[in-house]
C-alpha atoms as a PDB file:
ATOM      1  CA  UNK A   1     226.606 101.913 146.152  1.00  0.00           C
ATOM      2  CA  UNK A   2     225.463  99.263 143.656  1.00  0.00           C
ATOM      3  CA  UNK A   3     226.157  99.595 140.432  1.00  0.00           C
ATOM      4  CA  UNK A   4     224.071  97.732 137.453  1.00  0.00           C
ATOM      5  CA  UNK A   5     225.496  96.231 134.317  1.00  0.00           C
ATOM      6  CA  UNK A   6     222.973  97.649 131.279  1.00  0.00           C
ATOM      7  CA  UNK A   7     224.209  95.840 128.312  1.00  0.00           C
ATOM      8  CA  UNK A   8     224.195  97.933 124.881  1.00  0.00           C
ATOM      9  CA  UNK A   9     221.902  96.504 122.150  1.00  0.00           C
ATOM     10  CA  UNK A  10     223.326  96.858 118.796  1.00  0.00           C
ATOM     11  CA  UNK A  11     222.562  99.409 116.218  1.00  0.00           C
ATOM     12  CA  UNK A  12     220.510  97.860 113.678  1.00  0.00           C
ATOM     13  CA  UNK A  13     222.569  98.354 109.991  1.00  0.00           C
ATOM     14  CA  UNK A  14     219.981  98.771 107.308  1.00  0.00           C
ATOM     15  CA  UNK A  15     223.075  98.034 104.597  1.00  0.00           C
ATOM     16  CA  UNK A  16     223.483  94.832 106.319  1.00  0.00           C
ATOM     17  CA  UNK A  17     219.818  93.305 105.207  1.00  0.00           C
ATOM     18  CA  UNK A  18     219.524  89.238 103.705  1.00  0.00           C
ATOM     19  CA  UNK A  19     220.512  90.145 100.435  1.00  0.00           C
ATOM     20  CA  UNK A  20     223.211  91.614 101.107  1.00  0.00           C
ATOM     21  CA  UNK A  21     224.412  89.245 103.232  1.00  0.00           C
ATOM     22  CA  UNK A  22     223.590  86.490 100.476  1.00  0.00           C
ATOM     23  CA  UNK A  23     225.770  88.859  97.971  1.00  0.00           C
ATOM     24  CA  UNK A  24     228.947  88.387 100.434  1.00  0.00           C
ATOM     25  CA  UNK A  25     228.705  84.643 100.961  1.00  0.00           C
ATOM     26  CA  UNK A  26     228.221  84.405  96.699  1.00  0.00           C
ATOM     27  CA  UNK A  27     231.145  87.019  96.525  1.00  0.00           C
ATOM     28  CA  UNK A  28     233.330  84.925  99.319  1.00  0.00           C
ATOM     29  CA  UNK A  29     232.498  81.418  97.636  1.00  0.00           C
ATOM     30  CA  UNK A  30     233.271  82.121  93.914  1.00  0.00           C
ATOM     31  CA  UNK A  31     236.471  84.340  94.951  1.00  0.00           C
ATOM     32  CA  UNK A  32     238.238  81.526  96.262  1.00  0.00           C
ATOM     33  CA  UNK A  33     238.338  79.732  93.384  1.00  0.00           C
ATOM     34  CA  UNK A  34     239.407  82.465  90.716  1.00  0.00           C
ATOM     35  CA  UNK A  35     242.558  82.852  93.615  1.00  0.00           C
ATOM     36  CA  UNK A  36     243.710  79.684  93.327  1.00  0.00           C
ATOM     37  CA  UNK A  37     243.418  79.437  89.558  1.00  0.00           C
ATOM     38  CA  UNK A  38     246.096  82.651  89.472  1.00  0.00           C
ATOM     39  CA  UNK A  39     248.107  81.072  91.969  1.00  0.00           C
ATOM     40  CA  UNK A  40     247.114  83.897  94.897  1.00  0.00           C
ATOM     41  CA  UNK A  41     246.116  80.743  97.255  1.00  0.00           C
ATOM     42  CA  UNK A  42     246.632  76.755  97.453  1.00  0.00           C
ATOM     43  CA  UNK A  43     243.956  74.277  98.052  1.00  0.00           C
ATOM     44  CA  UNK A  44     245.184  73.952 101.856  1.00  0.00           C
ATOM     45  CA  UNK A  45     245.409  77.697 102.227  1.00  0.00           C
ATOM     46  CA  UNK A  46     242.020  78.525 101.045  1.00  0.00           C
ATOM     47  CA  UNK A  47     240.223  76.340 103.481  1.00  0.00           C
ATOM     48  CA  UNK A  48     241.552  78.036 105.971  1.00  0.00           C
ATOM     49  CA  UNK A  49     240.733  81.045 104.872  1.00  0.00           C
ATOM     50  CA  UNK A  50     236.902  79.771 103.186  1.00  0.00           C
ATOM     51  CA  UNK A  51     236.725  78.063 107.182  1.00  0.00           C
ATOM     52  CA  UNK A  52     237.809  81.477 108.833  1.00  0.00           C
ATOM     53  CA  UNK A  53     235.405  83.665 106.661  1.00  0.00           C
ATOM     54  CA  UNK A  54     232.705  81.112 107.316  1.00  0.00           C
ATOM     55  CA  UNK A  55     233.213  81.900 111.293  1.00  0.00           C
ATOM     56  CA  UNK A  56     233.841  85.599 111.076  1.00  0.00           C
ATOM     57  CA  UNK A  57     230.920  86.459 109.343  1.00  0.00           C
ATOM     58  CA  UNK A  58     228.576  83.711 110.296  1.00  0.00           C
ATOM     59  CA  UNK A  59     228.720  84.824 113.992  1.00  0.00           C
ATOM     60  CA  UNK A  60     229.687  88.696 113.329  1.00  0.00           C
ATOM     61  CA  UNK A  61     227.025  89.187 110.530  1.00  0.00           C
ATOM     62  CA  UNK A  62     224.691  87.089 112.823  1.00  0.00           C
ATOM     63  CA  UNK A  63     225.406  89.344 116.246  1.00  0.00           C
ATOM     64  CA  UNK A  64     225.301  92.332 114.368  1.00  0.00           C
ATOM     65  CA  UNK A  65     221.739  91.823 112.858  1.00  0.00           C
ATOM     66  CA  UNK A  66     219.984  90.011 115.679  1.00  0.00           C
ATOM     67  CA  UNK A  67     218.676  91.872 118.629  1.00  0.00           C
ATOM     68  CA  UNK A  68     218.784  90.520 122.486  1.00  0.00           C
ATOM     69  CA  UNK A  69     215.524  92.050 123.397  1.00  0.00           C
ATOM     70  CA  UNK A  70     212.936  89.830 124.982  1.00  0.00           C
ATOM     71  CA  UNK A  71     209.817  88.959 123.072  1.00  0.00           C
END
């Protein structure tokens, strides 16, 4: 018997639209700083952490609103 792989297309999230994605990066980018003006993070720690967010949600915000149908 052969069996067929049928790949799941993902759901589209109409919370996750452009300007709400631009709202998160703003959020992300001014947060770091106010963190490590209270001490919460050091200048070596938050680039990890800026580098790391930049990753996550570049490529999870980016699979989760683009679609893998053809044409």
């Amino acid at each position: 018997m052969t069996s067929y792989y049928i790949p799941r297309q993902p759901k589209e999230n109409p919370d996750m639209n452009e300007p709400t994605r631009a709202w998160i990066y703003r959020i992300l980018v001014a947060a770091v700083p106010v963190l490590i003006a209270y001490g919460v993070l050091d200048e070596a720690t938050a680039a990890v952490w800026v580098g790391l967010a930049a990753a996550v949600l570049g490529i999870g915000l980016a699979v989760g609103n683009t679609s893998t149908k053809a044409g």
